[in-house]
Protein backbone atom coordinates (compact mmCIF):
# COMPACT_ATOMS: atom_id res chain seq x y z
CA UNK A 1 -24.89 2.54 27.38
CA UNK A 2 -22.24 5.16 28.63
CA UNK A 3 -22.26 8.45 26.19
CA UNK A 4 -19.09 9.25 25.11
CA UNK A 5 -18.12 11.74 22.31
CA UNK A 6 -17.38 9.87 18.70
CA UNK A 7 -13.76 11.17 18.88
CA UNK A 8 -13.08 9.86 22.15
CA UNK A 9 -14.40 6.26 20.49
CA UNK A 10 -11.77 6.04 17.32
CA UNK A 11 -9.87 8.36 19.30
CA UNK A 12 -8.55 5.66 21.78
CA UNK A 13 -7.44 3.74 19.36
CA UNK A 14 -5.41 6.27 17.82
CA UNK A 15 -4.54 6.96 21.56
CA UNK A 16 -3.42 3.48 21.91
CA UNK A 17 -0.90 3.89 18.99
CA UNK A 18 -0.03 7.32 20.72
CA UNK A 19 1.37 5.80 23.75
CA UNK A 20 3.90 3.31 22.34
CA UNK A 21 5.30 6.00 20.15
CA UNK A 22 5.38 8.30 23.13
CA UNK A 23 7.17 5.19 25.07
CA UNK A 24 9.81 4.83 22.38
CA UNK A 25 10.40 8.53 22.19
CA UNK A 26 10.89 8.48 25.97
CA UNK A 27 13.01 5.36 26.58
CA UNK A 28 14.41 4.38 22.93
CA UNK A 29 15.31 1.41 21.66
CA UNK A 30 14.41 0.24 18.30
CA UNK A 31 11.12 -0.16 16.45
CA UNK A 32 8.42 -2.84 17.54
CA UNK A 33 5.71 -4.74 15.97
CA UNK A 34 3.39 -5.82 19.21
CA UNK A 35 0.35 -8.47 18.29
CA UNK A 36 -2.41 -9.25 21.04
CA UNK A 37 -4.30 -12.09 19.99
CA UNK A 38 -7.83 -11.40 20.04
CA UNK A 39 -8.90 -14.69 19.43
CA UNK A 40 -8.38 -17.67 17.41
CA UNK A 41 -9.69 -21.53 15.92
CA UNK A 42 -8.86 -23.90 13.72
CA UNK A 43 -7.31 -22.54 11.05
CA UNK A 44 -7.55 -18.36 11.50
CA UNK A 45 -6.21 -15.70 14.26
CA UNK A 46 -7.02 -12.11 14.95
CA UNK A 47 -4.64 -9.89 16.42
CA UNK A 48 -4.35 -6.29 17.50
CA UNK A 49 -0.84 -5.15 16.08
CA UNK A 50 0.67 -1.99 16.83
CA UNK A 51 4.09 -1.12 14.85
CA UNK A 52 6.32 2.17 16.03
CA UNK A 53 8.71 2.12 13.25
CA UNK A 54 9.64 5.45 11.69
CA UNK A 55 10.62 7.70 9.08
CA UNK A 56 14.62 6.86 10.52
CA UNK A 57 13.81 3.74 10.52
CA UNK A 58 15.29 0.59 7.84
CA UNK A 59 11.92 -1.64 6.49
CA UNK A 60 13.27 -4.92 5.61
CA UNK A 61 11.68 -7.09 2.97
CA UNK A 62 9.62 -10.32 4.53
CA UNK A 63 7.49 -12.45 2.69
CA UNK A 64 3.17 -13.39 3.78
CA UNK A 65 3.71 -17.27 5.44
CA UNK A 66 -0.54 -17.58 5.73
CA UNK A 67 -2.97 -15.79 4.04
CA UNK A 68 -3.18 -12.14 5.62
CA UNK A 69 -6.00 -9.63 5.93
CA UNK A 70 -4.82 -6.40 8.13
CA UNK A 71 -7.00 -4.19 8.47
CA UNK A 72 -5.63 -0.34 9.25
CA UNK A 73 -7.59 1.08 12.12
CA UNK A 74 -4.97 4.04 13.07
CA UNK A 75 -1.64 5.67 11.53
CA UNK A 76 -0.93 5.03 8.10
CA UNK A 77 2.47 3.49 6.35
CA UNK A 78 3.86 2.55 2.59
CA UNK A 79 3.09 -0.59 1.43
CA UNK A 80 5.39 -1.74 -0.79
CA UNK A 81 4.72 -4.97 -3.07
CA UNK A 82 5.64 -6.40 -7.11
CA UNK A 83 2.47 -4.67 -7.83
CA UNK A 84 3.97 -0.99 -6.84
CA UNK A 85 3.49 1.63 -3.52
CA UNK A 86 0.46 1.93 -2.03
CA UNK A 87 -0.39 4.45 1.29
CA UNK A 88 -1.94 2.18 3.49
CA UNK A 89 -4.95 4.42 5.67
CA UNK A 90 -7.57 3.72 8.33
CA UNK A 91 -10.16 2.00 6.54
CA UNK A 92 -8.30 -0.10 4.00
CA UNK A 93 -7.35 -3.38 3.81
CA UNK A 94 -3.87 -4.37 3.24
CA UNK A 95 -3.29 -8.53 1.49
CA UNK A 96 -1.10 -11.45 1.23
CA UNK A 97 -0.99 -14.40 -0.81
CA UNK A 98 1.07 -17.04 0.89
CA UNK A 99 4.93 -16.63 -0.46
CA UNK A 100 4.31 -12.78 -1.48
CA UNK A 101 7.05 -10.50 -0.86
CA UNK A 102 6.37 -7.33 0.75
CA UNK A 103 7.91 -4.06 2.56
CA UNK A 104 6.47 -1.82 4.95
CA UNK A 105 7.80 1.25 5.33
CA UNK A 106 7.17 4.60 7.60
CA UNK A 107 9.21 7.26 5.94
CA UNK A 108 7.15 10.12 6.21
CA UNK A 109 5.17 9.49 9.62
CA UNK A 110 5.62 7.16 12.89
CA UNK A 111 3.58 4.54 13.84
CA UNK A 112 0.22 2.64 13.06
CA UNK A 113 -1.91 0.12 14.23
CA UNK A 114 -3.64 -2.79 12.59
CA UNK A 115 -6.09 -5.75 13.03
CA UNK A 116 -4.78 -8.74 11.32
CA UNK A 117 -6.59 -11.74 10.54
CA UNK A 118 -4.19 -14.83 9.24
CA UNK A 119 -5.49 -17.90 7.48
CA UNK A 120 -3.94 -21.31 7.46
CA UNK A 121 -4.29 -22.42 2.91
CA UNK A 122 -7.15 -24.84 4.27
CA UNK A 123 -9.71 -22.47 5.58
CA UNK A 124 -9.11 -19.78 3.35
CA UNK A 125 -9.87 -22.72 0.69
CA UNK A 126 -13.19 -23.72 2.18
CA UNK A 127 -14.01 -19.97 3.07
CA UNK A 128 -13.85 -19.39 -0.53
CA UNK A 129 -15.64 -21.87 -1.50
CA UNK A 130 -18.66 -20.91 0.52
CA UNK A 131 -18.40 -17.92 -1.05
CA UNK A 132 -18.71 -19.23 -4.20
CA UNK A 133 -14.96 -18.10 -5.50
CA UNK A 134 -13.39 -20.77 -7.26
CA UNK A 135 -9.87 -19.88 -6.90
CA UNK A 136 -8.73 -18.31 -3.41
CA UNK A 137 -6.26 -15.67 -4.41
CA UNK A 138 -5.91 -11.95 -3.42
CA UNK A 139 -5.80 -10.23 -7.28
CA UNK A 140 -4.55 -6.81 -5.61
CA UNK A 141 -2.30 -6.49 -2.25
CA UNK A 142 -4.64 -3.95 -1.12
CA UNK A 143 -8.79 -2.83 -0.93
CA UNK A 144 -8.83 0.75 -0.22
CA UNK A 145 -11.54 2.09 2.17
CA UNK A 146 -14.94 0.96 0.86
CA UNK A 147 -19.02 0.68 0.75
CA UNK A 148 -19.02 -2.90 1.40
CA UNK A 149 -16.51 -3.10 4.13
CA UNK A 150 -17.58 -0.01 6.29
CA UNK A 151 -20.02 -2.04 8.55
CA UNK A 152 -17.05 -4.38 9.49
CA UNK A 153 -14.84 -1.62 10.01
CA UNK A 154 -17.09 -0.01 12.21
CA UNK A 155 -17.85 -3.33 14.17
CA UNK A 156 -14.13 -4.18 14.84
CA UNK A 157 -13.15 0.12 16.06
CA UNK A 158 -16.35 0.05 18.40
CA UNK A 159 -14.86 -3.15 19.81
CA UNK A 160 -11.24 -2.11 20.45
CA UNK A 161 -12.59 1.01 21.77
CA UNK A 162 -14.40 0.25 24.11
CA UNK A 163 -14.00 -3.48 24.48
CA UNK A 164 -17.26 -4.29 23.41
CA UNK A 165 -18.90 -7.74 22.57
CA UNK A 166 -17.66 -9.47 18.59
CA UNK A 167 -17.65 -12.45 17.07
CA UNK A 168 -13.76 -12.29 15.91
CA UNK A 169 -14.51 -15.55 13.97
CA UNK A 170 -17.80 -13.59 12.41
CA UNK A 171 -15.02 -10.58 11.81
CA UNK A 172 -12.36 -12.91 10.21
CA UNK A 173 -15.09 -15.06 7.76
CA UNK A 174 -16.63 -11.39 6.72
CA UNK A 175 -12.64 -9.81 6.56
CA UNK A 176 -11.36 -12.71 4.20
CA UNK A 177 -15.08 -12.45 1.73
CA UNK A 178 -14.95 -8.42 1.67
CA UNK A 179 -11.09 -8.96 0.70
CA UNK A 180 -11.49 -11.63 -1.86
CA UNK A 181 -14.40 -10.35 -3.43
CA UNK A 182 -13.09 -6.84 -3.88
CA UNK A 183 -9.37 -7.41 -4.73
CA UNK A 184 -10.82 -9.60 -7.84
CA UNK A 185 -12.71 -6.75 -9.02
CA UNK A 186 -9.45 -4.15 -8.92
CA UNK A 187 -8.72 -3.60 -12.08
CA UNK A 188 -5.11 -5.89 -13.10
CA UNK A 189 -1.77 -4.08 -14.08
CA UNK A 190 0.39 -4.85 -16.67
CA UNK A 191 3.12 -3.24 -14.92
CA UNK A 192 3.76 -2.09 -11.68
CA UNK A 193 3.33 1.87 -11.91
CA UNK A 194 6.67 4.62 -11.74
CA UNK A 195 7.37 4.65 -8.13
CA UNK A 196 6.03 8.18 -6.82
CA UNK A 197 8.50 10.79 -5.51
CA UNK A 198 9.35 10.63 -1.57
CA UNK A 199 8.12 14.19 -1.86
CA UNK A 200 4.49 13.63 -3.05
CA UNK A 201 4.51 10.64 -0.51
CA UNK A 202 5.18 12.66 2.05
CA UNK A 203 2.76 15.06 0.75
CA UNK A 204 0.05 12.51 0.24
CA UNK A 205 0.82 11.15 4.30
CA UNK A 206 0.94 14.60 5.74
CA UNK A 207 -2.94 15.19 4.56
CA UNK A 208 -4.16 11.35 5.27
CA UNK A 209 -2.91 12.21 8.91
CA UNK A 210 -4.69 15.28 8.84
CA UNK A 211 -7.59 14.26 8.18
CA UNK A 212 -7.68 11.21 10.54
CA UNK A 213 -6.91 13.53 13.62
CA UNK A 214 -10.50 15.67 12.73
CA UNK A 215 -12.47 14.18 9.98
CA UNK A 216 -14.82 16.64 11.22
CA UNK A 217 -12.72 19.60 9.83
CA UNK A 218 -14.82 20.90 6.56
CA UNK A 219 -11.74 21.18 4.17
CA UNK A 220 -12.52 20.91 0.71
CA UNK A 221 -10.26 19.70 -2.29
CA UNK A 222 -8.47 22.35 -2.67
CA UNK A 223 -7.21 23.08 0.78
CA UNK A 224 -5.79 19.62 1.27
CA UNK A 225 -4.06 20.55 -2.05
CA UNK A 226 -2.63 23.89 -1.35
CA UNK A 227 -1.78 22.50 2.06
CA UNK A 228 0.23 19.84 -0.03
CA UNK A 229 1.27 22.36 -2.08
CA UNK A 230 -0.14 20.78 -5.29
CA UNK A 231 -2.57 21.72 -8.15
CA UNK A 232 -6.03 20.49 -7.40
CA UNK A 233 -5.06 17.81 -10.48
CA UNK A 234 -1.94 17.29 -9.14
CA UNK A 235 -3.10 16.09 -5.67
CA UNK A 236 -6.80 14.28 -6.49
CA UNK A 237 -4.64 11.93 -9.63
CA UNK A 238 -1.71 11.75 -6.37
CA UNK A 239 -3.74 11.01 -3.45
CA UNK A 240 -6.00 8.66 -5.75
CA UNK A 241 -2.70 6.69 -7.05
CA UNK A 242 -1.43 6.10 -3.86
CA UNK A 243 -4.37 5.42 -1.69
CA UNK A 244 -7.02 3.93 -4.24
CA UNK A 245 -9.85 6.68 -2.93
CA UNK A 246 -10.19 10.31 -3.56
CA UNK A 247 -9.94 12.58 -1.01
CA UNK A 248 -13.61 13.31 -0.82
CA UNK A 249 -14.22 9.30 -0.45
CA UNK A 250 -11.69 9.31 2.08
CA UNK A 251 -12.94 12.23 4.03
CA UNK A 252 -16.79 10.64 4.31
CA UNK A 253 -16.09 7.39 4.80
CA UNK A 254 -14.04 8.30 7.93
CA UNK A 255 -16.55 10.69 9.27
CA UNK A 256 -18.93 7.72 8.65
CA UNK A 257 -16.86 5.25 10.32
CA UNK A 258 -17.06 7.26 13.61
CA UNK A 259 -20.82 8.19 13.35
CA UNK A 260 -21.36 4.11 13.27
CA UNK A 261 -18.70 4.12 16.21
CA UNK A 262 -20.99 6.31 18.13
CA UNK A 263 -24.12 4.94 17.24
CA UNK A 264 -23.22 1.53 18.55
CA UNK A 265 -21.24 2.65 21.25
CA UNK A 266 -23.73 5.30 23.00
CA UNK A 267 -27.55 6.13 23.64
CA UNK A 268 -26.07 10.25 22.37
CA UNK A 269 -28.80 12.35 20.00
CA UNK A 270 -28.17 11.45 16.32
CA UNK A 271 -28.56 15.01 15.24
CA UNK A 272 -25.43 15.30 17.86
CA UNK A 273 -23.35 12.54 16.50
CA UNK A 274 -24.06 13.66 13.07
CA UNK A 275 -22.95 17.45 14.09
CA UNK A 276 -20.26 16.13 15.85
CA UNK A 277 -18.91 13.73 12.92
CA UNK A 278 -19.00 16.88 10.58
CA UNK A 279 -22.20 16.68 8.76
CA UNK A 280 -23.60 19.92 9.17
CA UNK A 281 -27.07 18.93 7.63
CA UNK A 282 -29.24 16.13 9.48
CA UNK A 283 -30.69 14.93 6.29
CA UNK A 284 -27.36 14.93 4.60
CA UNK A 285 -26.22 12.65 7.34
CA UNK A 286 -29.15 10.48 6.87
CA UNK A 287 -28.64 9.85 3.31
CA UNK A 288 -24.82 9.46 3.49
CA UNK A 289 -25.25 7.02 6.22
CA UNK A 290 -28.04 4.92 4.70
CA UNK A 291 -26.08 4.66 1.20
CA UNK A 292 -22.74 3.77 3.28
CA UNK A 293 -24.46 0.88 5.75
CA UNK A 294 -27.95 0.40 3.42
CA UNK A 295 -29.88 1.55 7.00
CA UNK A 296 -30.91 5.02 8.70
CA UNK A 297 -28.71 5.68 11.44
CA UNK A 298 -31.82 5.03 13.76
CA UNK A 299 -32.09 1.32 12.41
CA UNK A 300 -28.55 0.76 12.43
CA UNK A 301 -28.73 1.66 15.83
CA UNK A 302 -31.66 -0.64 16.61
CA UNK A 303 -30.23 -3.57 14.93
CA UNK A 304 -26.67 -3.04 16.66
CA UNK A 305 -29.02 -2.81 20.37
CA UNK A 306 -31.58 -5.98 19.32
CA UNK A 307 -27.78 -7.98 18.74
């Protein structure tokens, strides 16, 4: 395997993203939403999307015609549904129920990029079913970043990176389980929630950016919150509103996500990758990581090279 730092590994993609905002910028024009099929069968599809909309931008109202799954890989938007505003980041899943309205919206920050995985009613049905879930409906348009989906995640940014081997029809079976299973355990609202300020949104952006360009950067609670210019309450019930994690949550699970990038990716030292990732304790590392994936990172590594 080639060595290559864990920020150069998530950091193409984000690079990716990077480039067709710096070709808008350059040239103009109005916003795009680019898919690349990744791969496809009877009755699912994968694509890599990339969307340069910004804040000057209009987001339109459009409505899920198959089942979706996108998963958010780089950037981060507003995702607007009957059920309130959510800030979509890397990590989380964003959902559709055939004949759901929806707006996506960029108002505080240009740009992201997504994997989306889109189900014809008839295998999303049958998927279900395997799974033992008797009625095939998203119960929340979004899963935040979480335990059970951080392998996948992992899998599909090692893959776009550096064009490495995946089952996409392995990725979209797992995708639409992890999605099901945890958006029927969010907890149901009676109401959709007061729509939050564009001033905390922005607030709440500004930081999730932050933190995606260096998730290595060891800033604490209360310097994402004075850098929002919030209470420490203020920001952790904010941040947690709109993005279903706390910032601490968010923080590990990305410097997790690129530790597994790295891992599968390149032969490096763990004690390196772990430094690298932000963890400034090996053991810390090893616990974190084996309570995120259920392995060491030295068996997660092993099982990733034995595939």
């Amino acid at each position: 395997m080639v060595a290559r730092p864990s920020r150069q590994i998530l950091g193409k993609i984000a690079a990716d993203l990077g480039a067709a905002l710096d070709t808008r910028a350059r040239f103009g024009g109005s916003a795009r939403t680019s898919g690349r099929v990744l791969a496809s069968g009877e009755g699912w599809e994968v694509a890599d999307v990339i969307c340069t909309a910004g804040p000057h931008d209009r987001a339109f109202e459009e409505a899920h015609t198959q089942v979706a799954v996108a998963i958010v890989v780089a950037g981060s938007f507003q995702y607007r549904t009957g059920g309130g505003t959510h800030v979509m980041t890397p990590g989380s899943f964003f959902l559709g129920n055939p004949g759901e309205c929806y707006e996506c919206g960029h108002e505080h920050a240009p740009g992201d990029r997504c994997v989306a995985f889109r189900f014809s009613p008839a295998f999303f049905d049958g998927l279900a079913a395997d799974a033992g879930i008797a009625r095939p409906v998203f119960g929340a348009p979004r899963v935040p970043p979480t335990r059970d989906a951080s392998d996948l995640v992992a899998r599909i940014a090692t893959a776009l990176a550096v064009e490495g081997e995946l089952s996409w029809e392995e990725a979209a079976i797992d995708a639409g389980t992890i999605a099901l299973r945890a958006s029927r355990g969010a907890r149901p609202r009676s109401r959709a929630p007061a729509a939050p300020s564009r001033d905390v949104l922005a607030r709440v952006t500004d930081v999730v950016r932050d933190v995606e360009r260096d998730p290595a950067a060891g800033r604490g609670l209360r310097a994402h919150a004075e850098r929002a210019d919030m209470s420490a309450f203020q920001f952790l019930r904010a941040f947690r509103h709109l993005t279903g994690t706390t910032p601490h949550q968010f923080l590990l699970r990305a410097r997790l996500r690129e530790s597994a990038a790295s891992l599968r990716a390149s032969d490096r030292k763990i004690a390196e990758i772990a430094l690298e990732s932000g963890f400034n304790d090996l053991s810390n590392f090893n616990h974190a990581f084996r309570a995120e994936f259920g392995l060491t990172p030295r068996a997660y590594r092993a099982r990733h090279e034995s595939r």
